[in-house]
N, C-alpha and C. Protein backbone atom coordinates (compact mmCIF):
# COMPACT_ATOMS: atom_id res chain seq x y z
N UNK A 1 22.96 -16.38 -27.22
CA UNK A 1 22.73 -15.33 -26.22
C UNK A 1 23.91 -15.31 -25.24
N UNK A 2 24.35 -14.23 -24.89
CA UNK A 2 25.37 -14.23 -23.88
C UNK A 2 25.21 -14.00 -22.86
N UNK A 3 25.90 -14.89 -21.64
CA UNK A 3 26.07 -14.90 -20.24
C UNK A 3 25.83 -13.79 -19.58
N UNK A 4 25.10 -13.56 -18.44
CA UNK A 4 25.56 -12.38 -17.65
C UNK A 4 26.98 -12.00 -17.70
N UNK A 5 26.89 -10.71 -16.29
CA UNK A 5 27.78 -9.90 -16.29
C UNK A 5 28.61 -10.88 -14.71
N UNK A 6 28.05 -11.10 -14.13
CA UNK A 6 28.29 -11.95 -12.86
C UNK A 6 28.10 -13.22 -13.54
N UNK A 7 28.79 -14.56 -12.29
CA UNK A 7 29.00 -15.94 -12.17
C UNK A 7 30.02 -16.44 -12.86
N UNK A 8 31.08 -15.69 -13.12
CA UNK A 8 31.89 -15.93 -13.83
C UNK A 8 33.35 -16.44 -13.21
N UNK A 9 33.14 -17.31 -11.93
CA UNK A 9 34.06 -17.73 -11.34
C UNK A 9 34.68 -18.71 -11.84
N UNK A 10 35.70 -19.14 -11.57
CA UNK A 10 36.52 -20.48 -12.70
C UNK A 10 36.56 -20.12 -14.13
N UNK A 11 37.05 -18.70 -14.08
CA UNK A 11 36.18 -18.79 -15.95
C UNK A 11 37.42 -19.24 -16.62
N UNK A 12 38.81 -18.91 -16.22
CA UNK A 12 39.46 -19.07 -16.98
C UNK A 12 39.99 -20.70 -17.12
N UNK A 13 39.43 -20.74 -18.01
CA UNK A 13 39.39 -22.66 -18.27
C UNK A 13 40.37 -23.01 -19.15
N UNK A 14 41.53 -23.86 -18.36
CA UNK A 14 42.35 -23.97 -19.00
C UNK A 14 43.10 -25.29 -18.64
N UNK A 15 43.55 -26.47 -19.61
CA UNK A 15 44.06 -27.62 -19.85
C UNK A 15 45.07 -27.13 -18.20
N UNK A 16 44.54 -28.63 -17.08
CA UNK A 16 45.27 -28.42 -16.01
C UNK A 16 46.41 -28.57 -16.08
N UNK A 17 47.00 -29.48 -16.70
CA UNK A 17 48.88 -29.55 -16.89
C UNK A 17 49.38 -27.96 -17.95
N UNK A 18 48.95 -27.37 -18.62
CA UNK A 18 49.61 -25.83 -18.69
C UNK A 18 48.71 -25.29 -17.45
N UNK A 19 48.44 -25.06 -17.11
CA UNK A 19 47.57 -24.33 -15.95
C UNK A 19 48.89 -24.48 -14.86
N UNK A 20 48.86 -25.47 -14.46
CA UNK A 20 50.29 -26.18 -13.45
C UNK A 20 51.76 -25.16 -13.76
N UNK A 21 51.71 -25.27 -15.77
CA UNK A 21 53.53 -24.67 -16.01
C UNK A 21 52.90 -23.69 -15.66
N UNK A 22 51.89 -22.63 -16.28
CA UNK A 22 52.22 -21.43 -16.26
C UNK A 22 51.32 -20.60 -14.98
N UNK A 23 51.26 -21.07 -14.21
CA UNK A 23 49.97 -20.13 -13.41
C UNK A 23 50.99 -19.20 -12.80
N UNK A 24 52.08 -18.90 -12.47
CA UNK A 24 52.89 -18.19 -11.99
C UNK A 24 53.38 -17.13 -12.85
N UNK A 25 52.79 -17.00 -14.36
CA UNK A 25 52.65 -15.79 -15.32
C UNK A 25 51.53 -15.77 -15.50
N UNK A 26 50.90 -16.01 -16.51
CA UNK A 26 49.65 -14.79 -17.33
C UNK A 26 48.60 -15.09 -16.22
N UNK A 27 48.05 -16.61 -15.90
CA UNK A 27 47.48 -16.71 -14.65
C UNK A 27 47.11 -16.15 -14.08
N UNK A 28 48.22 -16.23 -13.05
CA UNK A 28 49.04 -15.79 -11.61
C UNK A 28 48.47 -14.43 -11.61
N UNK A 29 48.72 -13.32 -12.99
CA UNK A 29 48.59 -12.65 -13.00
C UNK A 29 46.84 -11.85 -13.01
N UNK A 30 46.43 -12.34 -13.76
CA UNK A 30 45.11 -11.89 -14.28
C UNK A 30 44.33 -12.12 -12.82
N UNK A 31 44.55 -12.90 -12.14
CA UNK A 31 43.52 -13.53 -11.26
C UNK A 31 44.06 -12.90 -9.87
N UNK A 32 45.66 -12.67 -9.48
CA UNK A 32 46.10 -11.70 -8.38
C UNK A 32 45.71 -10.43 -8.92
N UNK A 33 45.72 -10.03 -9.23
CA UNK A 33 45.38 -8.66 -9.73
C UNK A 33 43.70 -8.61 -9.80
N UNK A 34 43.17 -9.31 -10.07
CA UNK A 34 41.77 -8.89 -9.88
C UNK A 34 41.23 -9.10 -8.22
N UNK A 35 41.85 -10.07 -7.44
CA UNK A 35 41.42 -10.28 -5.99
C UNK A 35 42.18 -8.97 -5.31
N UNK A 36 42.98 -8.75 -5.78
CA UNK A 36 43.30 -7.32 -5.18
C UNK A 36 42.84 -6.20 -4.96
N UNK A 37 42.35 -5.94 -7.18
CA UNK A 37 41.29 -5.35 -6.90
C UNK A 37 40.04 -5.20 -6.21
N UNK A 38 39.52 -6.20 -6.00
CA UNK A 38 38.42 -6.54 -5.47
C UNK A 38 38.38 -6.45 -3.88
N UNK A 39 39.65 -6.61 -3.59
CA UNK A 39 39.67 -6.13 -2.13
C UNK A 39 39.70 -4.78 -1.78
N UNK A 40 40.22 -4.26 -2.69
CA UNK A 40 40.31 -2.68 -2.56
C UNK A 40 38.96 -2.02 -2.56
N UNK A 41 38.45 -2.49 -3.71
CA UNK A 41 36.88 -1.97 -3.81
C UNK A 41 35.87 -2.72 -2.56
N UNK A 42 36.58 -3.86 -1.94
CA UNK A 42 35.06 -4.27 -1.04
C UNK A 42 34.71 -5.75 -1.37
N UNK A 43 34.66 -5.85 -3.39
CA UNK A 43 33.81 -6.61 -3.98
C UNK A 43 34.01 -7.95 -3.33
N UNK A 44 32.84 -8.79 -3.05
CA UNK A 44 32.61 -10.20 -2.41
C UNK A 44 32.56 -10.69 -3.55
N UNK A 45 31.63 -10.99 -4.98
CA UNK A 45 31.10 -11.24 -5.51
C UNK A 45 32.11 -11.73 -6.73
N UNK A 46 32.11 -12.76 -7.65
CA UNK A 46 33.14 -13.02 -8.65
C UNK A 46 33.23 -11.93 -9.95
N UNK A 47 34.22 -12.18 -10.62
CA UNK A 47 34.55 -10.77 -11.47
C UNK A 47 33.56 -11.26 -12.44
N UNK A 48 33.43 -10.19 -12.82
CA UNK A 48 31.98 -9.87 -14.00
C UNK A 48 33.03 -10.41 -15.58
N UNK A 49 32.36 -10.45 -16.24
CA UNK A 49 32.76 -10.95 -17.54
C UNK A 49 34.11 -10.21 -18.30
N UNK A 50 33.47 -8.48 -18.15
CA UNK A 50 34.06 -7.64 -18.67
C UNK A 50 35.65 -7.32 -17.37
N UNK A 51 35.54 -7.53 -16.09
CA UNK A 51 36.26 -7.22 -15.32
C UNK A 51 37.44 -8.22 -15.81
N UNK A 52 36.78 -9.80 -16.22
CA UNK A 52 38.23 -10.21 -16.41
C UNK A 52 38.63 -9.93 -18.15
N UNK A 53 37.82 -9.86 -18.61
CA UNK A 53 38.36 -9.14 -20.21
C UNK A 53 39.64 -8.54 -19.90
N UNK A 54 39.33 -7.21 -19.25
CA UNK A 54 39.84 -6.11 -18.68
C UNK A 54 41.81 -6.38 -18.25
N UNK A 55 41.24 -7.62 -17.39
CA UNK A 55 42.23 -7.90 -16.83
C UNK A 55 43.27 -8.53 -18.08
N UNK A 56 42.38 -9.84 -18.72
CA UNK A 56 43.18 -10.16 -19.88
C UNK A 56 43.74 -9.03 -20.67
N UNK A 57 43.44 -7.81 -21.20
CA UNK A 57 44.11 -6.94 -21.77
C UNK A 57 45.10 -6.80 -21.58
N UNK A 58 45.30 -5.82 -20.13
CA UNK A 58 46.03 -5.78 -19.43
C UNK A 58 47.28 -6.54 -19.64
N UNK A 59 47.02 -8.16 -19.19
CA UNK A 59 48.24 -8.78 -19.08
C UNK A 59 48.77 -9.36 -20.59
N UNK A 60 48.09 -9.10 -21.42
CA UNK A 60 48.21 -9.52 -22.63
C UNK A 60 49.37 -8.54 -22.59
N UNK A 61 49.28 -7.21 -23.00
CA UNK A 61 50.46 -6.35 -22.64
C UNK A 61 51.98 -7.05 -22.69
N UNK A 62 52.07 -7.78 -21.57
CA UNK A 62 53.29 -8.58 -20.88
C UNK A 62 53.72 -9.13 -21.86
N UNK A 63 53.06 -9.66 -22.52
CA UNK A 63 53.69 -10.75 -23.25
C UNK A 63 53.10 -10.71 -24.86
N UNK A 64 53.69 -9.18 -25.09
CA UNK A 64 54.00 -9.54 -26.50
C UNK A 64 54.91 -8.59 -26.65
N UNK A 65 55.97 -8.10 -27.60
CA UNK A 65 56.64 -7.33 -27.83
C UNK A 65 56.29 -6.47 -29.44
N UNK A 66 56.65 -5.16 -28.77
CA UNK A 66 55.98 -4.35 -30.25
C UNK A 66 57.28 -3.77 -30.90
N UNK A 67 57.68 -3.60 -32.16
CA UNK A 67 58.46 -2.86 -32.77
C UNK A 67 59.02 -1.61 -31.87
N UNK A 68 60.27 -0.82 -32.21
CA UNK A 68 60.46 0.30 -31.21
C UNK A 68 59.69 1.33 -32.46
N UNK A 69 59.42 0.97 -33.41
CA UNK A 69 58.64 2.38 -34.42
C UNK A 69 57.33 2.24 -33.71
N UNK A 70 56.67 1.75 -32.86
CA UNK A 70 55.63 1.58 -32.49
C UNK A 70 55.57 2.83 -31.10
N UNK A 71 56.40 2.88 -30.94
CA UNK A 71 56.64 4.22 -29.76
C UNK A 71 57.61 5.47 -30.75
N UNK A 72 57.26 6.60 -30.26
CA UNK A 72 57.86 7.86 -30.52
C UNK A 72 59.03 8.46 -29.90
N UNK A 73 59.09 7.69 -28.54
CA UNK A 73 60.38 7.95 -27.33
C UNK A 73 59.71 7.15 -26.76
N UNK A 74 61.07 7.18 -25.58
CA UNK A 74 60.96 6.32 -24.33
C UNK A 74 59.92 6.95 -23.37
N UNK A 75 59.46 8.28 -23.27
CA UNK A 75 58.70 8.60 -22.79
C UNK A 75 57.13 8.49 -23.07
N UNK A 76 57.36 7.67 -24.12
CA UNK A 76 55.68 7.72 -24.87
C UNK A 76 54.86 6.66 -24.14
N UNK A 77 53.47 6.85 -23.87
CA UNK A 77 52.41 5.79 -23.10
C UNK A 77 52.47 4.94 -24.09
N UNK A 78 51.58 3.78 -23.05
CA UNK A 78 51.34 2.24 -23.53
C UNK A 78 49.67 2.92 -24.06
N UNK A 79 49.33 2.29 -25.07
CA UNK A 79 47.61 2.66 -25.64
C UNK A 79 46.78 1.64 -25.69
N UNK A 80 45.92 1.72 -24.85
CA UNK A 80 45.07 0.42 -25.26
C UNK A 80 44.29 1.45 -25.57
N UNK A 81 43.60 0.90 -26.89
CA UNK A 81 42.38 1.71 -26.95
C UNK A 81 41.26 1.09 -26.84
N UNK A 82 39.71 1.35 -27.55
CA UNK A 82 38.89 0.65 -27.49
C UNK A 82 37.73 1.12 -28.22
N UNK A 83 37.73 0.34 -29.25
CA UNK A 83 36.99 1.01 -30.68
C UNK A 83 35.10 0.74 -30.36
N UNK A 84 34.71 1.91 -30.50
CA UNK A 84 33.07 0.75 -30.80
C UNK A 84 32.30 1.57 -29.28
N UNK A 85 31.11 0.59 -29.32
CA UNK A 85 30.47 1.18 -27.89
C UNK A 85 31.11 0.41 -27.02
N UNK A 86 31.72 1.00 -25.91
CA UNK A 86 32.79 0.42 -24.82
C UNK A 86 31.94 -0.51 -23.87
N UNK A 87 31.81 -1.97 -23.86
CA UNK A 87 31.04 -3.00 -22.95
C UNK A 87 31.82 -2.66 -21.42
N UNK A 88 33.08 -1.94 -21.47
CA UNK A 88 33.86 -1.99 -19.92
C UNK A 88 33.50 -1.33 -18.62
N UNK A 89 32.38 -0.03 -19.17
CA UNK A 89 32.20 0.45 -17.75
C UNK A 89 33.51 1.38 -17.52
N UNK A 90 33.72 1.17 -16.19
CA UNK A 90 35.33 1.57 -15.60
C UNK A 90 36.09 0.67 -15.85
N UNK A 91 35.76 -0.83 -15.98
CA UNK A 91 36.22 -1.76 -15.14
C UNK A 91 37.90 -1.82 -15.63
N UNK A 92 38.16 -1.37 -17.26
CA UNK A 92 39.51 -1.13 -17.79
C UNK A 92 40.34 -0.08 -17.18
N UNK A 93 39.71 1.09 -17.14
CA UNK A 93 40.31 2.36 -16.13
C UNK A 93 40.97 1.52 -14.89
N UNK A 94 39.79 0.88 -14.42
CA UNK A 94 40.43 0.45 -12.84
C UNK A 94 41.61 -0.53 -12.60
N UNK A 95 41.32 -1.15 -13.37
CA UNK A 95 42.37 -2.27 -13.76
C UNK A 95 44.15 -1.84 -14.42
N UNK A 96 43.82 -0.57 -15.25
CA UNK A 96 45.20 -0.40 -15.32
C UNK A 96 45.59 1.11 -14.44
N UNK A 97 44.74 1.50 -13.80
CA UNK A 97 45.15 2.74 -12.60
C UNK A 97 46.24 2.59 -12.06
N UNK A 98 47.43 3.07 -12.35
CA UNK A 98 49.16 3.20 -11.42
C UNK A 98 49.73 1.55 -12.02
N UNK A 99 49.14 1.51 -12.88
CA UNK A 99 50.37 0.51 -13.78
C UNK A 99 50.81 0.67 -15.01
N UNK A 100 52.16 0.41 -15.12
CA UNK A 100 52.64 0.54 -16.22
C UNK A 100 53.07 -0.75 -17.12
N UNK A 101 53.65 -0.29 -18.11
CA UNK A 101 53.98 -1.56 -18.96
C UNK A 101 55.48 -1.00 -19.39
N UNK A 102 56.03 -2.10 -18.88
CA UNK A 102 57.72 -1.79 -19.21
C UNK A 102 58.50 -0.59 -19.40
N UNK A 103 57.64 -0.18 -18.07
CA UNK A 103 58.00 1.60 -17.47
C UNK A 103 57.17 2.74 -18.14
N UNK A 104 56.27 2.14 -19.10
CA UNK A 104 55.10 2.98 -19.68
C UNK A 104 53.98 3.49 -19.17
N UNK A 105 53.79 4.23 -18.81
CA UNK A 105 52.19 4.74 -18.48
C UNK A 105 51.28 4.76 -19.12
N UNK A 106 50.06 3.80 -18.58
CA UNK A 106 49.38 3.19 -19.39
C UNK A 106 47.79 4.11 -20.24
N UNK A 107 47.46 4.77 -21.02
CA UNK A 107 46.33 5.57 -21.00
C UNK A 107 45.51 4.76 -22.24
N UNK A 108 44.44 4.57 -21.88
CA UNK A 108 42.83 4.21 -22.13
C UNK A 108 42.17 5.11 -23.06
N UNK A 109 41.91 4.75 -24.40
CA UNK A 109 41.31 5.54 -25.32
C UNK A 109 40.07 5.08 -25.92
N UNK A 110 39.06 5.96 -26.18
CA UNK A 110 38.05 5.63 -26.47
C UNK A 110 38.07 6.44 -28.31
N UNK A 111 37.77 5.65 -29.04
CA UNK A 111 37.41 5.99 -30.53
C UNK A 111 36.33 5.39 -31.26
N UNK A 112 35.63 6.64 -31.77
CA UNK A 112 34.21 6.06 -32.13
C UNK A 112 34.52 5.32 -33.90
N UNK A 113 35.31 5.58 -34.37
CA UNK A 113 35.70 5.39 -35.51
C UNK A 113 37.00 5.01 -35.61
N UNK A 114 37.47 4.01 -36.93
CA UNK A 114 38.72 3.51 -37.35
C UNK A 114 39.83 4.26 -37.55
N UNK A 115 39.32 5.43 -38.27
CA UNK A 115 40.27 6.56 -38.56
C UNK A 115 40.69 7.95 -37.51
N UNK A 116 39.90 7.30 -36.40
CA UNK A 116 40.72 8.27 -35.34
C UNK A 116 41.79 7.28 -34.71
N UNK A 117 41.91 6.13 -34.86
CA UNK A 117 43.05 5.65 -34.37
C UNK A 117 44.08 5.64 -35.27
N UNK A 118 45.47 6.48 -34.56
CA UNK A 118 46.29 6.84 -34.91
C UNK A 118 47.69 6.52 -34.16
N UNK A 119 47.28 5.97 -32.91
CA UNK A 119 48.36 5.84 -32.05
C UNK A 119 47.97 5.09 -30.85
N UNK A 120 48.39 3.87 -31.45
CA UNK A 120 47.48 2.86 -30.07
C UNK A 120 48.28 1.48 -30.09
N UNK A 121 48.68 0.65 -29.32
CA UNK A 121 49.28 -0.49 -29.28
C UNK A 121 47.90 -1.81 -28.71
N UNK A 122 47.34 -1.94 -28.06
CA UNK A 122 46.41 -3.06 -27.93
C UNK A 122 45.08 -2.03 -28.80
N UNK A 123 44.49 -2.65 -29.49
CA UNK A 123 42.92 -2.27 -29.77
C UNK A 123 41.92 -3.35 -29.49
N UNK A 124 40.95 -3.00 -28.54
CA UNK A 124 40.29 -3.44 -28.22
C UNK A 124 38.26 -3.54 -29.56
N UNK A 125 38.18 -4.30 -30.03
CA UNK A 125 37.18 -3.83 -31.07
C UNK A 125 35.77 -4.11 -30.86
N UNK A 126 34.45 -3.64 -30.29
CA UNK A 126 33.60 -3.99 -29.80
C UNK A 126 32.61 -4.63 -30.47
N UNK A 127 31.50 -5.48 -30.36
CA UNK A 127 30.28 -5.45 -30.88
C UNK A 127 29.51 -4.68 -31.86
N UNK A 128 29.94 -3.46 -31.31
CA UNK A 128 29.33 -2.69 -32.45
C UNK A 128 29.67 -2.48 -33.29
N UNK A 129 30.73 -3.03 -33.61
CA UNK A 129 31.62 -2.50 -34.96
C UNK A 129 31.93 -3.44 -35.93
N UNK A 130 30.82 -4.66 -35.74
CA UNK A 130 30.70 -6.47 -36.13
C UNK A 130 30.44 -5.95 -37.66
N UNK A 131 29.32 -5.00 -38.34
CA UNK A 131 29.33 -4.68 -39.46
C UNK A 131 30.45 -4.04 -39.91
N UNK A 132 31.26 -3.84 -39.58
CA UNK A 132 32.07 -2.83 -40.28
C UNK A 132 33.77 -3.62 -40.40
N UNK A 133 33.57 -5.07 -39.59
CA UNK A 133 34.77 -5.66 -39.40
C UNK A 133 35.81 -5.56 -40.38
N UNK A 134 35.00 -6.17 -41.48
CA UNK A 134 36.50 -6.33 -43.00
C UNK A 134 36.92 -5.18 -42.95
N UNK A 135 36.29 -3.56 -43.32
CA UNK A 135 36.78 -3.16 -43.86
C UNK A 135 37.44 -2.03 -42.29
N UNK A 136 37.33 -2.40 -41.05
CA UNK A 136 38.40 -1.86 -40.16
C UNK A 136 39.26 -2.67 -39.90
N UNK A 137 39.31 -4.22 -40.03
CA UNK A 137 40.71 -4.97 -40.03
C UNK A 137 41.54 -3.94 -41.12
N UNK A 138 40.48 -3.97 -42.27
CA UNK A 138 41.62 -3.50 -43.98
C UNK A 138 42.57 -2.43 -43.23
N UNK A 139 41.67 -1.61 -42.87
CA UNK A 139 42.74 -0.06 -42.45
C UNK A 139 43.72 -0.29 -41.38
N UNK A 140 43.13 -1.28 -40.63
CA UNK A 140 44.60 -1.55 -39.48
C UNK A 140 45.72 -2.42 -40.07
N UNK A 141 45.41 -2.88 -41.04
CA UNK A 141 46.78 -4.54 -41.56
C UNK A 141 47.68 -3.60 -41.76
N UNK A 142 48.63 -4.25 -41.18
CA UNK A 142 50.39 -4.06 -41.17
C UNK A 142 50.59 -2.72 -40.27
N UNK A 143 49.44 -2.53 -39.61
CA UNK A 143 49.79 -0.89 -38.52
C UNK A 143 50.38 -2.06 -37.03
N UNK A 144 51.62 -2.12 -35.97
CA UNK A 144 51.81 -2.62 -34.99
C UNK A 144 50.79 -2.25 -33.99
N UNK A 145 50.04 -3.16 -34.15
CA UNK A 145 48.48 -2.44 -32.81
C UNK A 145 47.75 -3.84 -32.53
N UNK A 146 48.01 -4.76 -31.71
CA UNK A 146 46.99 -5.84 -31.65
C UNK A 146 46.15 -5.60 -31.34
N UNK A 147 45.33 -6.28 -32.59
CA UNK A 147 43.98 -6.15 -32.48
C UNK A 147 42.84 -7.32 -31.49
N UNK A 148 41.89 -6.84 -30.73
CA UNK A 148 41.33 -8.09 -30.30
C UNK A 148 40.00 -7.73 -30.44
N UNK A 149 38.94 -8.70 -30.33
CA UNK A 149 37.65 -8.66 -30.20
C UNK A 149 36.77 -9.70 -29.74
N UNK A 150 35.39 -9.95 -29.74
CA UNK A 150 34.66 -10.87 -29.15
C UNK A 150 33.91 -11.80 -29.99
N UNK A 151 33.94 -11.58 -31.55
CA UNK A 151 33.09 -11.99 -32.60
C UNK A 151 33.56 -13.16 -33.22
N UNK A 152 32.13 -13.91 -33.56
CA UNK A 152 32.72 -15.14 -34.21
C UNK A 152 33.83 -15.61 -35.77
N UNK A 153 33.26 -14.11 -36.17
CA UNK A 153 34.36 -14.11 -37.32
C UNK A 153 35.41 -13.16 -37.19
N UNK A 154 35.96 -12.95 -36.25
CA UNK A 154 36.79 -11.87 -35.55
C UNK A 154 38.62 -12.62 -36.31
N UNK A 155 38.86 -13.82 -36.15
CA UNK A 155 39.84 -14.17 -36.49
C UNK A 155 40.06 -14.47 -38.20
N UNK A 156 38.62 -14.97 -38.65
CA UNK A 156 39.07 -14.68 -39.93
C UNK A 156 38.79 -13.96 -40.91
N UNK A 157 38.34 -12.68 -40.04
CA UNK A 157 38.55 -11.62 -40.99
C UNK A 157 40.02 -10.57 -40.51
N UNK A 158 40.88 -11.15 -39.81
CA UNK A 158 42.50 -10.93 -39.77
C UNK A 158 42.54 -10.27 -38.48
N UNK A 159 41.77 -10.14 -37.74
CA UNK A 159 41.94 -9.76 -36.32
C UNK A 159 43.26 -10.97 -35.65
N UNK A 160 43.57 -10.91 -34.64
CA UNK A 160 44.71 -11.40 -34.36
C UNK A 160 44.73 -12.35 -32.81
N UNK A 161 43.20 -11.74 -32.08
CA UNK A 161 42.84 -12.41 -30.71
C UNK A 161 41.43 -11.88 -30.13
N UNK A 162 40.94 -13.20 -30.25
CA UNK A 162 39.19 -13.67 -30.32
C UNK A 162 38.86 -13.56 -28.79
N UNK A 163 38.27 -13.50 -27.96
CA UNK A 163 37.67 -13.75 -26.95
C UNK A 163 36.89 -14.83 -26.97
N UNK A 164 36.50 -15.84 -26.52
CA UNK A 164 35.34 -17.03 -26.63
C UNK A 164 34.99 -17.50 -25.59
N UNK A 165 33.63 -17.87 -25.60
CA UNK A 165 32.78 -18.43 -24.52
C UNK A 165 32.45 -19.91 -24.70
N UNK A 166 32.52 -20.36 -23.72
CA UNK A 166 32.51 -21.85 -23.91
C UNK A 166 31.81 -22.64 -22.30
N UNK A 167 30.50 -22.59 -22.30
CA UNK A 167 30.21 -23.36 -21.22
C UNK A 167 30.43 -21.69 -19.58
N UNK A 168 29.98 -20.78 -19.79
CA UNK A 168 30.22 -20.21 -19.15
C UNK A 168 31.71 -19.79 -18.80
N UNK A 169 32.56 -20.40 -19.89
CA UNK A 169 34.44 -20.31 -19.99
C UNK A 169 35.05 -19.16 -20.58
N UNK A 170 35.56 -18.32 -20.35
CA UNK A 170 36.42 -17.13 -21.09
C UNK A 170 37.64 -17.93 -21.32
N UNK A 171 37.41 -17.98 -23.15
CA UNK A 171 39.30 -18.52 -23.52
C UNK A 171 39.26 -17.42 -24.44
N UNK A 172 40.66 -17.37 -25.24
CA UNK A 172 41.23 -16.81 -26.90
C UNK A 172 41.63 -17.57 -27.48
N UNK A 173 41.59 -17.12 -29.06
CA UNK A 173 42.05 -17.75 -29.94
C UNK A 173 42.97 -16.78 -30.27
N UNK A 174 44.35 -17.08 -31.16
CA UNK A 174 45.45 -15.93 -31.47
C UNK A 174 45.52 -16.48 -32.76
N UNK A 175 45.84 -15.45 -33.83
CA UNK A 175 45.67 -15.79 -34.82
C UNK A 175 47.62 -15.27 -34.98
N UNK A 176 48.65 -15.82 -34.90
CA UNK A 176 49.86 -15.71 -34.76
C UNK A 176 50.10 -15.18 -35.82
N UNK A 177 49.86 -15.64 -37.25
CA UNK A 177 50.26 -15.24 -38.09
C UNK A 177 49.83 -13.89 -38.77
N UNK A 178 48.46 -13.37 -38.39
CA UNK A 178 48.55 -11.75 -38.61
C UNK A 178 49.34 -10.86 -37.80
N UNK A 179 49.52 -11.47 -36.07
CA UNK A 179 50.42 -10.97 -35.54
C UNK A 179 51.71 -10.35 -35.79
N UNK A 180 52.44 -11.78 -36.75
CA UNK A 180 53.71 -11.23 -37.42
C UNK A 180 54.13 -10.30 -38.34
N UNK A 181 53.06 -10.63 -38.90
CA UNK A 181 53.09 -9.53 -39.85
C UNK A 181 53.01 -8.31 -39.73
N UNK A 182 52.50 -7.97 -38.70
CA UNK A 182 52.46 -6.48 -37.98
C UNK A 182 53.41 -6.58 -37.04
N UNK A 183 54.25 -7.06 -37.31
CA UNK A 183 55.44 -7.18 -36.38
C UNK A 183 55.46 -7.49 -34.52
N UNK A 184 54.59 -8.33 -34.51
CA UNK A 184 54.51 -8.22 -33.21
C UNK A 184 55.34 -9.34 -32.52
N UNK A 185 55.66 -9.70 -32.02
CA UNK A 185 56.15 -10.97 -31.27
C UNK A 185 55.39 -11.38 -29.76
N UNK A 186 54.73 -12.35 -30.20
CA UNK A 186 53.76 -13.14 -29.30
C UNK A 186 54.81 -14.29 -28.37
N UNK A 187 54.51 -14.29 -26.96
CA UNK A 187 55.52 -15.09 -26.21
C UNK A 187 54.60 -16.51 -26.49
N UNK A 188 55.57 -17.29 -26.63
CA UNK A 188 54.84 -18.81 -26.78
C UNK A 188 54.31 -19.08 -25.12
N UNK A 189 54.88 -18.24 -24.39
CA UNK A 189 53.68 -18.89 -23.04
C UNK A 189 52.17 -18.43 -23.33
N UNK A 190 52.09 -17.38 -24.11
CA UNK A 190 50.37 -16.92 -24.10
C UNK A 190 49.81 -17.76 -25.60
N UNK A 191 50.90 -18.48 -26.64
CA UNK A 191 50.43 -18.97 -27.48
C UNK A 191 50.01 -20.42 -26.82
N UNK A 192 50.18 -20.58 -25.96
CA UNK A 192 49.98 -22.18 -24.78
C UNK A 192 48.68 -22.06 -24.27
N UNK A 193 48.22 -20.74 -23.96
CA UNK A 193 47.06 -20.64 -23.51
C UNK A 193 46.16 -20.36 -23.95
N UNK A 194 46.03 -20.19 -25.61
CA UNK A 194 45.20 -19.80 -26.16
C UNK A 194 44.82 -21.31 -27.25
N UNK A 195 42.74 -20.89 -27.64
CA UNK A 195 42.96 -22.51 -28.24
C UNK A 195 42.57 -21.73 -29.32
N UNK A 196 43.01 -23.12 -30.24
CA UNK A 196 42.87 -22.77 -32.09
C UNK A 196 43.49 -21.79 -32.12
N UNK A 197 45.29 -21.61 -32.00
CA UNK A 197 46.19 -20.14 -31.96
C UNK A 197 46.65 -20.98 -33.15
N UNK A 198 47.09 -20.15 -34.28
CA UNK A 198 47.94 -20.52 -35.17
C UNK A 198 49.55 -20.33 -34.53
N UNK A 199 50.67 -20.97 -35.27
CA UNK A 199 52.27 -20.67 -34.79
C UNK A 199 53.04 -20.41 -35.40
């Protein structure tokens, strides 16, 4: 059974000596950026489950690099999309509102199906779409689009970055090597922070 949506303070649980190298990237990041948010909105209360998902997306972004066939021009948006019934609420909207990614403007897509994605760089893959996993990994392999999701067989059915709960803990697992193959290049600081990442 899964955790609420609240109490999710300390979630990001992570070995204190990398915590130490890197809190001044992916960290630094995920966690300034949400107290910010949270000041903006008011919120007292710790980020909800999905708020730091949200955020992890987001900074996941940073630190990977996509093919340039993966964009159409320099003018083309960053895509996260988000396949399935959307668990986010706003909370993704809010989180990437007036940010960009390496001068990209970032736009948020919702697709009820595999085959409307056509043009997307992070995919986000929900719950609901746990039956249908093999055969929407099949149609995405070798498209540049990291894929992520929340399911226990999420990595080995070729998805590329797991979400996991552990003790009330939000970690990932990266599965590096489908990564490459879709050409992506994963920074070894986010392969540090992720457990059971292949290299």
């Amino acid at each position: 059974m899964k955790p609420g949506r609240t109490g999710w303070q300390g979630s990001l649980a992570i070995d204190f000596t990398v915590m130490r190298l890197l809190k001044k990237t992916f960290l630094g990041l995920c966690l300034g950026m949400l107290l910010a948010a949270g000041f903006a909105r008011g919120q007292v209360s710790p980020p909800t489950e999905y708020q730091l998902k949200a955020a992890f997306l987001y900074n996941f972004a940073k630190f990977v690099d996509w093919p340039p066939e993966a964009f159409a021009d320099e003018q083309s948006p960053f895509i996260i999309g988000v396949l399935g019934e959307s668990p986010f609420g706003g909370d993704l909207d809010q989180t990437v509102a007036g940010k960009k990614i390496n001068d990209r403007t970032i736009l948020i897509q919702t697709f009820r199906s595999v085959t409307e994605v056509t043009n997307c760089h992070i995919l986000f893959i929900c719950n609901s779409e746990e039956k249908r996993l093999p055969e929407t990994i099949k149609k995405l392999t070798g498209r540049a689009i990291l894929t992520v999701g929340e399911t226990d067989r999420f990595i080995g059915a070729g998805g590329m970055v797991n979400f996991t709960q552990e003790a009330n803990k939000i970690r990932f697992q990266i599965n590096n090597d489908t990564a490459r193959a879709s050409r992506l290049k994963i920074s070894s600081k986010l392969l540090n922070l992720a457990v059971n990442s292949s290299r």
